[in-house]
Protein backbone atom coordinates (compact mmCIF):
# COMPACT_ATOMS: atom_id res chain seq x y z
CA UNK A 1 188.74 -4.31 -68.51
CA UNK A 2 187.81 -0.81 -70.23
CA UNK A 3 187.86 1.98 -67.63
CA UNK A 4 185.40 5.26 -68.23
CA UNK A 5 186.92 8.06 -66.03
CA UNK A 6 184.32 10.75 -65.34
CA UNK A 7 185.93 13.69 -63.33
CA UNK A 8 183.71 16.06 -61.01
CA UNK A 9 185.90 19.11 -59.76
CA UNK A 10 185.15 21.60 -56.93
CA UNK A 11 186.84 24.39 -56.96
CA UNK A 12 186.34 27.10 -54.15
CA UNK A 13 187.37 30.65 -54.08
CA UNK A 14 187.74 32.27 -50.04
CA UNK A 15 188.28 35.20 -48.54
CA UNK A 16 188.66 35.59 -44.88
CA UNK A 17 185.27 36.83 -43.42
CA UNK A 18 184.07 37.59 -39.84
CA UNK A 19 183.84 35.55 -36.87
CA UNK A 20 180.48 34.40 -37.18
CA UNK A 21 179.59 32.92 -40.42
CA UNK A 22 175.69 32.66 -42.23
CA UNK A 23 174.84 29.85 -43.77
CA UNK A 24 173.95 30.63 -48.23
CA UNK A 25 171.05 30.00 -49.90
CA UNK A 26 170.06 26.48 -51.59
CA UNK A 27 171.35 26.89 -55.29
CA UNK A 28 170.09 24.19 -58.07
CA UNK A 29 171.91 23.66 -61.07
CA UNK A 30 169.90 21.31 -62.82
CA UNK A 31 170.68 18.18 -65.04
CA UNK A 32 172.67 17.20 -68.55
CA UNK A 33 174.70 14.53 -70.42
CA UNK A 34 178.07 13.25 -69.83
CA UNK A 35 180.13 11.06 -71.67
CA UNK A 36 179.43 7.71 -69.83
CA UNK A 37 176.25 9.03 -67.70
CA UNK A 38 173.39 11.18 -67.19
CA UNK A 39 172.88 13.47 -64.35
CA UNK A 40 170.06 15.28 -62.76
CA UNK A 41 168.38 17.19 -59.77
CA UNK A 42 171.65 18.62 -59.01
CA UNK A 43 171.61 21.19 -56.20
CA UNK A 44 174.15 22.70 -53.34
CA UNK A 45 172.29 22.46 -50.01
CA UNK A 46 173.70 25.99 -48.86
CA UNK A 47 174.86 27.58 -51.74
CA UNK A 48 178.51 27.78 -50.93
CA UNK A 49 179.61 25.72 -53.99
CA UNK A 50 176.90 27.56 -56.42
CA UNK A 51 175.77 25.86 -59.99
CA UNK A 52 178.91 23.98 -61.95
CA UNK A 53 180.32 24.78 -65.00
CA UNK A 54 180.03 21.64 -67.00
CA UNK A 55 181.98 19.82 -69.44
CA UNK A 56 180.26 17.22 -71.08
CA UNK A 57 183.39 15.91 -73.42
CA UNK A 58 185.19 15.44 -69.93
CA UNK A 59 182.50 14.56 -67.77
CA UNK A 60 183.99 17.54 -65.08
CA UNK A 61 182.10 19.41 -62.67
CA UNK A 62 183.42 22.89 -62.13
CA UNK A 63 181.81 24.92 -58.86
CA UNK A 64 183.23 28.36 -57.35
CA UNK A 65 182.25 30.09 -54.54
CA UNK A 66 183.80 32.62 -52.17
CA UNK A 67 182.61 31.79 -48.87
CA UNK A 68 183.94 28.66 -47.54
CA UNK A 69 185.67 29.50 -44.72
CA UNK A 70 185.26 30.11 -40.86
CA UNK A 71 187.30 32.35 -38.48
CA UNK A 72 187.07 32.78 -34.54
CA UNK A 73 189.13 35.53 -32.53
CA UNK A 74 189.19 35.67 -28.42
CA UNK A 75 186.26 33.67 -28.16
CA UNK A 76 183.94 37.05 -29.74
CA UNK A 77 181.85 37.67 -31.01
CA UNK A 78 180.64 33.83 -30.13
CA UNK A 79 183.33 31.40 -29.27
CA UNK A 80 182.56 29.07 -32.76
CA UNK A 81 182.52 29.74 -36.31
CA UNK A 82 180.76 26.73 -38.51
CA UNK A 83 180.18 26.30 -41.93
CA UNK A 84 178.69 23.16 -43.92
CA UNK A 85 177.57 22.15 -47.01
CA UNK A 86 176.56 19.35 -49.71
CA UNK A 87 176.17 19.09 -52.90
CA UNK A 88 174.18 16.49 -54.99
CA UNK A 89 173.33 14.64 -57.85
CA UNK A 90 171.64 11.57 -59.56
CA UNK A 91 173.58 9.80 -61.85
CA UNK A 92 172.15 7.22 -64.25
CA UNK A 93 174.98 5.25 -66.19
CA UNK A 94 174.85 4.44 -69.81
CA UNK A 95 174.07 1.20 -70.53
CA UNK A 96 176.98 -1.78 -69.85
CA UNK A 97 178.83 0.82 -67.27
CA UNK A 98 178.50 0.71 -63.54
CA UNK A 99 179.80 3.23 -61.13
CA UNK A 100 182.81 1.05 -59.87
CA UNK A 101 184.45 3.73 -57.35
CA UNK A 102 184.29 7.38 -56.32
CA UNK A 103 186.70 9.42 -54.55
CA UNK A 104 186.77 12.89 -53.06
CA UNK A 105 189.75 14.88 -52.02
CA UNK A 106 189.38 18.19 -50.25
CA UNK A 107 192.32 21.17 -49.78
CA UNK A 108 192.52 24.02 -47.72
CA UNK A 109 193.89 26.28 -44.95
CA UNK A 110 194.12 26.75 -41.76
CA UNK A 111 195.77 29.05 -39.12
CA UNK A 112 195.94 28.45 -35.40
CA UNK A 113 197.69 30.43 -32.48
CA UNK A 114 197.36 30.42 -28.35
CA UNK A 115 193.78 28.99 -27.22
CA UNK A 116 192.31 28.38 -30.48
CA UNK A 117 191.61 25.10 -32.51
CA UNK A 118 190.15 24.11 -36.14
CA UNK A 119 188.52 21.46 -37.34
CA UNK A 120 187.42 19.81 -41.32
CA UNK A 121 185.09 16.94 -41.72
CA UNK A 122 183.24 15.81 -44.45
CA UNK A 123 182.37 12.68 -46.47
CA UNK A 124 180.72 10.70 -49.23
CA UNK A 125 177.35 8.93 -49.85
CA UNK A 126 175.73 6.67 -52.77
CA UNK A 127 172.07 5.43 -52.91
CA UNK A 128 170.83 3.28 -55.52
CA UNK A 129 167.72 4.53 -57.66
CA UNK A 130 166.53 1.64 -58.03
CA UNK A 131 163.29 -0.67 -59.50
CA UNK A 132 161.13 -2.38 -57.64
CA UNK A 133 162.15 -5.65 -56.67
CA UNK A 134 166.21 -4.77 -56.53
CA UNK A 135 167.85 -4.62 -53.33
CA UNK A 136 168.17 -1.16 -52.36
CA UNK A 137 171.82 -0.21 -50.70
CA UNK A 138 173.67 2.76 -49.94
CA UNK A 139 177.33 3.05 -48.94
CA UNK A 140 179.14 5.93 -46.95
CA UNK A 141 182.59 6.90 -45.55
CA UNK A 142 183.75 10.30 -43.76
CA UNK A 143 187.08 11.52 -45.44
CA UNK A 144 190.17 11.14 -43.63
CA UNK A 145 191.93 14.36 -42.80
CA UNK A 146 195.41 15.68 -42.45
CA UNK A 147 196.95 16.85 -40.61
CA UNK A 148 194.66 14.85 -37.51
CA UNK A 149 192.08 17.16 -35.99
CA UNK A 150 191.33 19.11 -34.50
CA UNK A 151 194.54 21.76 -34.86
CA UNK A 152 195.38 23.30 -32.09
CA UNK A 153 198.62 24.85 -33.17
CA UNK A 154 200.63 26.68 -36.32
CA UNK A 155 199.55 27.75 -39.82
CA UNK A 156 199.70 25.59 -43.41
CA UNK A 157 197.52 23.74 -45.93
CA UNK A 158 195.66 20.69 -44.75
CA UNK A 159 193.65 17.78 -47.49
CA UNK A 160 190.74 15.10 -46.89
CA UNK A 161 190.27 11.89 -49.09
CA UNK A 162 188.30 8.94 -49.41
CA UNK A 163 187.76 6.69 -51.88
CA UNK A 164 185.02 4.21 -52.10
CA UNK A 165 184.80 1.06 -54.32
CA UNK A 166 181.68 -0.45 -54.96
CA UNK A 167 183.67 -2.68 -57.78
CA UNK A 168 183.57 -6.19 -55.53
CA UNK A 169 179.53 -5.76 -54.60
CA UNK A 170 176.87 -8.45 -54.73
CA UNK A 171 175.27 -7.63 -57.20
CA UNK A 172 177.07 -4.33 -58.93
CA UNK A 173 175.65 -1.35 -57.87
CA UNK A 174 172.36 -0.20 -59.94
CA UNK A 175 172.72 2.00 -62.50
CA UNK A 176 170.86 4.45 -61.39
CA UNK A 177 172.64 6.38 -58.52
CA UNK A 178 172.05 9.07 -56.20
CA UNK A 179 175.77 10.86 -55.10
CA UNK A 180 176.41 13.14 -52.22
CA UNK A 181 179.21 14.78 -50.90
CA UNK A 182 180.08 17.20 -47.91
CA UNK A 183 182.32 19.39 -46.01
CA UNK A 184 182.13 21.05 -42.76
CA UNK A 185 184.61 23.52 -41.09
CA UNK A 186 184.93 24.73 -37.94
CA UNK A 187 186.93 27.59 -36.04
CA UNK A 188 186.80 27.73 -32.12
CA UNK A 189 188.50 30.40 -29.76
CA UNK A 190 188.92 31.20 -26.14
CA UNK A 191 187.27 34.48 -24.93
CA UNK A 192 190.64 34.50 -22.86
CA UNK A 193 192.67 35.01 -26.21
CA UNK A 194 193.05 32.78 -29.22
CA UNK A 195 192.32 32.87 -32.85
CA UNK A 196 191.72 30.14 -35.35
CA UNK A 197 190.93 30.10 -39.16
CA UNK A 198 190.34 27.36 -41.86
CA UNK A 199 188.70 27.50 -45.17
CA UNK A 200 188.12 25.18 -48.08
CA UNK A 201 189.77 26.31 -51.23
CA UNK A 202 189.91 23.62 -53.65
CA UNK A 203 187.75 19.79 -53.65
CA UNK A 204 187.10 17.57 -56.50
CA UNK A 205 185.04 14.22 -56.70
CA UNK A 206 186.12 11.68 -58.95
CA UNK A 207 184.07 8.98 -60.66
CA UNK A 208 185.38 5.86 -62.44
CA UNK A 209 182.65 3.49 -64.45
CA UNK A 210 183.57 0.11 -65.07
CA UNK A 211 182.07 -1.97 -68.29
CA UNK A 212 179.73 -4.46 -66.68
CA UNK A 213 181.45 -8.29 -66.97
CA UNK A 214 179.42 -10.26 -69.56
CA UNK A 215 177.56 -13.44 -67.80
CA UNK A 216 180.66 -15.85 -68.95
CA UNK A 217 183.19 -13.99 -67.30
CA UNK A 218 180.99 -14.06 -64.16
CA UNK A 219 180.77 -17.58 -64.52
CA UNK A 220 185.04 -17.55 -64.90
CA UNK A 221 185.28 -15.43 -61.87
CA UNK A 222 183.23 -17.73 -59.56
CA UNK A 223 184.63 -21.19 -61.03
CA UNK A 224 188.24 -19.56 -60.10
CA UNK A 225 187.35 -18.08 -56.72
CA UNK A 226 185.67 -22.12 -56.35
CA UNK A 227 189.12 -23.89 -57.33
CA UNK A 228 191.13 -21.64 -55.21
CA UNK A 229 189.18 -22.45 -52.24
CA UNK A 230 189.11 -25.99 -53.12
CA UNK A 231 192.87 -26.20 -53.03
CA UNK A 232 193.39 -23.86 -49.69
CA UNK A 233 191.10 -26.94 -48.20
């Protein structure tokens, strides 16, 4: 089976700032054509990853920012640093492709010593667009982090990935998609002495589209999965 592979890359500048972090301002970045889909309403709910540089050819998503990143020392001026954001998109595939997976990896920093810990959290979520009459769905799963948080201790990079495959549902997943994904850091320190920072410095969502199985091979699919339960009996 033919395999589309759409890219959509985050990449995230940082520099260390203070201990107590504002949140940026909603950035929209609009809508254009891929090779394999069509996207729109594109925005970053906090501004962190700004508007993408877009490569249509490659289907790759391109975002920069500078200000991804949290930082808490001796528990002042507040004990917690925090920092979130998500950006989104609608997708609508070209006709005969179907969004069969997407997977997000995240990559960063972090530096921990005496009372102090970090923390990075995040995750992915798909919607269907659909018609009237089809049966809604949406899918979700947090990204799975390492090293484990929270860190409590030491200095070095940490990652987060997911992956989620919508290739075995029933039916394949509409066509027309809305795509979400976020990350959230956070830097807490004692008052009594502690410091802790993490950032995000590079993230990238990848799409793969499937070619949708012509009826007869549907047909082959389900006669085969029939057999095979035929004989287990």
């Amino acid at each position: 089976m033919k395999k589309i592979l759409i890219r959509a890359l985050v990449c995230s500048a940082v520099m260390v700032i203070g201990a107590t972090s504002a949140m940026g301002d909603p950035t929209e970045w609009g809508g254009g054509t891929c090779d394999g889909f069509t996207y729109a309403n594109g925005q970053d709910i906090n501004g962190f990853f700004g508007a993408p540089f877009v490569n249509p050819a490659a289907g790759t998503f391109s975002f920069t920012n500078s200000n991804f990143n949290v930082a808490s020392q001796n528990g002042a001026p507040d004990p917690v640093d925090h920092q979130t954001d998500t950006v989104s998109f609608d997708i609508v595939c070209d006709p005969g492709l179907y969004l069969g997976q997407i997977r997000m990896a995240v990559y960063g920093q972090y530096a921990v010593s005496d009372d102090a810990s970090v923390t990075a959290s995040g995750g992915l979520a798909v919607g269907e667009n659909g018609s009237p009459g089809w049966p809604l769905r949406d899918w979700s799963a947090d990204m799975v982090p390492t090293p484990t948080m929270p860190i409590t201790a030491g200095n070095g990079t940490w990652d987060g990935l997911k992956t989620l495959d919508l290739s075995f549902e029933t039916p394949l997943p509409y066509s027309e998609l809305h795509i979400e994904m976020s990350t959230d850091v956070l830097a807490w320190s004692s008052p009594g002495g502690g410091s802790g920072s993490i950032d995000v410095n590079f993230q990238y969502c990848e799409l793969i589209l499937d070619v949708v199985p012509e009826p007869s091979s549907l047909a082959l699919v389900a006669l085969g999965s029939l057999a095979l339960l035929r004989r287990r009996r």
